[in-house]
N, C-alpha and C. Protein backbone atom coordinates (compact mmCIF):
# COMPACT_ATOMS: atom_id res chain seq x y z
N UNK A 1 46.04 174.68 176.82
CA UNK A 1 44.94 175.41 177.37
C UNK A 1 44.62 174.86 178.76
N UNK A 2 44.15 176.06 179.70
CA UNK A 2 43.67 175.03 181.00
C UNK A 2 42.21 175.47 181.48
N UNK A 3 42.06 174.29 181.65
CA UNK A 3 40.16 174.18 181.84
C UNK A 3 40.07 173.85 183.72
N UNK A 4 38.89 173.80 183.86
CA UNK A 4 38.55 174.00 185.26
C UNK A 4 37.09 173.36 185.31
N UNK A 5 36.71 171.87 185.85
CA UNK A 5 35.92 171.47 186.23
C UNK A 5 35.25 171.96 187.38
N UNK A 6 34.32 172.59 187.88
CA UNK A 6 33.97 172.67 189.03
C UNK A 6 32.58 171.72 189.51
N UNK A 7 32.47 172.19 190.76
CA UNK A 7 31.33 171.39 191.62
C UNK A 7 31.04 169.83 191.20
N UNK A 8 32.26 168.97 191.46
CA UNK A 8 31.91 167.75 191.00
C UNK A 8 31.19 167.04 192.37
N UNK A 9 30.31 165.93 192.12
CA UNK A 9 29.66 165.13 193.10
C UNK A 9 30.27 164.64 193.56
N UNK A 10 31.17 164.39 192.82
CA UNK A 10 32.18 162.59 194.14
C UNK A 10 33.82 163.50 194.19
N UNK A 11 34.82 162.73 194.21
CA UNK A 11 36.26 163.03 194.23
C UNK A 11 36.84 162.10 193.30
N UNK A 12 36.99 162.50 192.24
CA UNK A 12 37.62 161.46 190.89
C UNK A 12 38.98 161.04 190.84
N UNK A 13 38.78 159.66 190.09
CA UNK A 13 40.09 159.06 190.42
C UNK A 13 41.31 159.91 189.59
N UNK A 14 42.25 160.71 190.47
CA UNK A 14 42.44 161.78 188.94
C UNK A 14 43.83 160.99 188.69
N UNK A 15 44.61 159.28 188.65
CA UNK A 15 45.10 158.93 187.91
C UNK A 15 44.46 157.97 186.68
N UNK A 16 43.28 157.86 186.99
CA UNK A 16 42.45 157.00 185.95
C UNK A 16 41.95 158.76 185.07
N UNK A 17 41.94 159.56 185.88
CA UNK A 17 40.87 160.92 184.81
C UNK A 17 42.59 161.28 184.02
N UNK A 18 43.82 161.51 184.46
CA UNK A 18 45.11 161.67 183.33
C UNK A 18 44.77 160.60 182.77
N UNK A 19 45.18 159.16 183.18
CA UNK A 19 44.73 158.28 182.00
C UNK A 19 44.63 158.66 180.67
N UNK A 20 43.12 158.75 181.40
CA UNK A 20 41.84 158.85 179.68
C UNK A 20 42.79 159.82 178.72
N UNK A 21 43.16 160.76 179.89
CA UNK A 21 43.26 162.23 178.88
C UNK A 21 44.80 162.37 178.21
N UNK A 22 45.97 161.43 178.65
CA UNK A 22 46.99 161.28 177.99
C UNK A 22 46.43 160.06 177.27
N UNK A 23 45.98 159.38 176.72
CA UNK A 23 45.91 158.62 175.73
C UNK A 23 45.35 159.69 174.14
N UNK A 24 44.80 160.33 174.75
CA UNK A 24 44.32 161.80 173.58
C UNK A 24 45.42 162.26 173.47
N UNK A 25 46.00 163.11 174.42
CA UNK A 25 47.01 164.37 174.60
C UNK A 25 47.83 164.10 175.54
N UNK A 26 49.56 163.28 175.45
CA UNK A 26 50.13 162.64 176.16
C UNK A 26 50.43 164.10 176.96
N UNK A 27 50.75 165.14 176.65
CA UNK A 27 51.17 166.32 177.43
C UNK A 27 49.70 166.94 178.52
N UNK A 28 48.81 166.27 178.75
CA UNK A 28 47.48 166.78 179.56
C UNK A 28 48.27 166.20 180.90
N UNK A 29 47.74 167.32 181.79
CA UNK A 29 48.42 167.53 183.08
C UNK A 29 46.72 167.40 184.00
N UNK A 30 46.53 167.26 184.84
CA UNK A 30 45.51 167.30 185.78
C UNK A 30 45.49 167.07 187.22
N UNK A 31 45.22 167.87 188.36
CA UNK A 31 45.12 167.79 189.51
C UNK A 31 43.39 168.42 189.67
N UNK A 32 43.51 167.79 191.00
CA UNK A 32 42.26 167.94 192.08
C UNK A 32 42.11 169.13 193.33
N UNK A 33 41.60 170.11 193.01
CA UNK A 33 41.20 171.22 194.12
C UNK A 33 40.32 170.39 195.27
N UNK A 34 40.75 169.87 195.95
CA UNK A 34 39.61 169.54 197.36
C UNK A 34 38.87 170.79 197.70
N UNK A 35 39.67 171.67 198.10
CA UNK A 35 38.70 173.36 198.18
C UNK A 35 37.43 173.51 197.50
N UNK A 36 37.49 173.74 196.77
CA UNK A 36 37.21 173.68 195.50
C UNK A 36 35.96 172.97 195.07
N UNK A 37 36.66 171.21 194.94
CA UNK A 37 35.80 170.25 194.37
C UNK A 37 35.98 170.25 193.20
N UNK A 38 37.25 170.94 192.93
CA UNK A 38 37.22 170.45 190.69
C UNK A 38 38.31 170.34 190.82
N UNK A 39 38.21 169.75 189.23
CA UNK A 39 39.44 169.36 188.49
C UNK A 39 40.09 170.24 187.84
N UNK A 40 41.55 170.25 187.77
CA UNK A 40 41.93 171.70 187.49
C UNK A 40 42.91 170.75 185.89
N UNK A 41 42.63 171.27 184.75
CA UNK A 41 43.38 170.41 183.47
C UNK A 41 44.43 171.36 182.48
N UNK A 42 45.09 171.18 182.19
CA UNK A 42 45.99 171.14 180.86
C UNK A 42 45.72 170.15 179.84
N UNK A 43 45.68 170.63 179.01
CA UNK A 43 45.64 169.62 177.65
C UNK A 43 45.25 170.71 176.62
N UNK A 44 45.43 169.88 175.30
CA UNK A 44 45.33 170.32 174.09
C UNK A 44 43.90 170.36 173.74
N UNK A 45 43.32 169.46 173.99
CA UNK A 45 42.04 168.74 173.82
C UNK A 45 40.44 169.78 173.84
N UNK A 46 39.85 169.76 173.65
CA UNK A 46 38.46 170.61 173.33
C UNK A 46 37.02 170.21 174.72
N UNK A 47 36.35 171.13 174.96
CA UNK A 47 35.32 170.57 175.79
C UNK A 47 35.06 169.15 175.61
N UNK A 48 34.75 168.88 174.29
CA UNK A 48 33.46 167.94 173.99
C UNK A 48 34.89 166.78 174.05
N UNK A 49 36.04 166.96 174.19
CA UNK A 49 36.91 165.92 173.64
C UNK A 49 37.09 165.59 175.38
N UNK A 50 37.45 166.73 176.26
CA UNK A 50 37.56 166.52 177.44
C UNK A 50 36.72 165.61 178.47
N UNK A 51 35.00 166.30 178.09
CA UNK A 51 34.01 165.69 178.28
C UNK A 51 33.86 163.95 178.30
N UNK A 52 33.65 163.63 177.36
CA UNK A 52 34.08 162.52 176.63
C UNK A 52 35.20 161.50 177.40
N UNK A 53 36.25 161.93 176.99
CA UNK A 53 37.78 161.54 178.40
C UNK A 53 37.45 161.27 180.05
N UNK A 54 36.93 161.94 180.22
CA UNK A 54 35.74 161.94 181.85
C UNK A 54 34.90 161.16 181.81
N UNK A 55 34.05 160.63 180.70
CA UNK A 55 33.40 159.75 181.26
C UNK A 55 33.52 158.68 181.08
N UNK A 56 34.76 158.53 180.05
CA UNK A 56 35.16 157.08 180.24
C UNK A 56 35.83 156.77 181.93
N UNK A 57 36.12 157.47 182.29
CA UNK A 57 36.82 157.72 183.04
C UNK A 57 36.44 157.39 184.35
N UNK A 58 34.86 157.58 184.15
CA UNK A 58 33.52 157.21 185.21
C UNK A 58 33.55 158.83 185.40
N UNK A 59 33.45 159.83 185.25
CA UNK A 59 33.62 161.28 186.06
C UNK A 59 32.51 161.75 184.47
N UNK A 60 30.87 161.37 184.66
CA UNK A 60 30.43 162.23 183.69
C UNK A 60 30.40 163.70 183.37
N UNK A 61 30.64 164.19 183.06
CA UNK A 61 30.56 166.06 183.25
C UNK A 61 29.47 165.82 181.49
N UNK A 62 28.77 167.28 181.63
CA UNK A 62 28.68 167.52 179.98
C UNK A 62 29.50 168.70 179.72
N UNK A 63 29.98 168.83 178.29
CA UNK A 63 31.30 169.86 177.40
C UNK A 63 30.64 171.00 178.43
N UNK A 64 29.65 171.45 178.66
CA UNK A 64 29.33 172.77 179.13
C UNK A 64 29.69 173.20 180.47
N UNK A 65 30.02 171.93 181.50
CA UNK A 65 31.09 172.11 182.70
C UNK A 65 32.16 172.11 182.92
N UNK A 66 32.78 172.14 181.26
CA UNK A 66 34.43 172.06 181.04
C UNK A 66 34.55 173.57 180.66
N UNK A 67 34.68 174.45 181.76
CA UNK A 67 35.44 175.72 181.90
C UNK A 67 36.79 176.28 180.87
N UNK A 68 37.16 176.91 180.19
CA UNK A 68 38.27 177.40 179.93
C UNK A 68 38.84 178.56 180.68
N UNK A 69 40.23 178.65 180.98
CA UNK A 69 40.55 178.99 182.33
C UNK A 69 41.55 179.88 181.10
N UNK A 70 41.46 181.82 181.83
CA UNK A 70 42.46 182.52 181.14
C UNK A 70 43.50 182.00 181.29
N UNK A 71 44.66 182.33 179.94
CA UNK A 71 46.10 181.74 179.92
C UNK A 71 46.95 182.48 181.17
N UNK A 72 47.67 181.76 181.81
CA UNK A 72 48.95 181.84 182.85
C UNK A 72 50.08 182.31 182.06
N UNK A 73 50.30 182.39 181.29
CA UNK A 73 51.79 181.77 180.42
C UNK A 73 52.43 183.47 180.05
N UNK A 74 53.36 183.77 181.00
CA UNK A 74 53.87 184.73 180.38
C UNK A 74 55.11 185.15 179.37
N UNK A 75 54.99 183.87 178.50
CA UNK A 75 55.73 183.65 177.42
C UNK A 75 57.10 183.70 177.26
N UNK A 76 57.46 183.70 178.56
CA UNK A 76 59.62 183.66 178.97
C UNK A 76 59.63 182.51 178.21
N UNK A 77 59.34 181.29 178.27
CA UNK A 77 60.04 180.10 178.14
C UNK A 77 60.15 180.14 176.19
N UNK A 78 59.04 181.18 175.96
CA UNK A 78 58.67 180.62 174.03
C UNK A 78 57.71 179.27 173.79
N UNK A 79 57.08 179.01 174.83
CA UNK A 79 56.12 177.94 174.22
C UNK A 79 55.05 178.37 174.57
């Protein structure tokens, strides 16, 4: 699934924010929109699980700024 942090305050460390989130879900992918100001994620993982992952992370968000982003996937590959 891919989620979409927006309007964050600072610019997060986003190899400490994969970190957190491959120790949950070794397949969670994550980059940084500067445009933007969010975090753009892949993972398996749930708001409140994502949430959570972030602030260990130092990057507090609450589950309710963890966006779910319509699917991309136009199913060529079968996964």
């Amino acid at each position: 699934m891919q989620f979409r942090i927006s309007s964050l305050p600072l610019i997060p460390d986003v190899d400490r924010v994969e970190a957190a989130l491959t120790e949950l879900d070794p397949a969670a992918m994550v980059d940084y929109d500067a445009v933007l100001a969010s975090l753009r994620l892949s993972t398996s993982l749930d708001a409140t699980e994502i949430a959570q992952a972030l602030a260990g992370a130092g990057v507090p968000v609450a589950a309710s700024q963890v966006q779910r982003q319509p699917s991309e996937c136009c199913g060529g590959c079968g996964g």
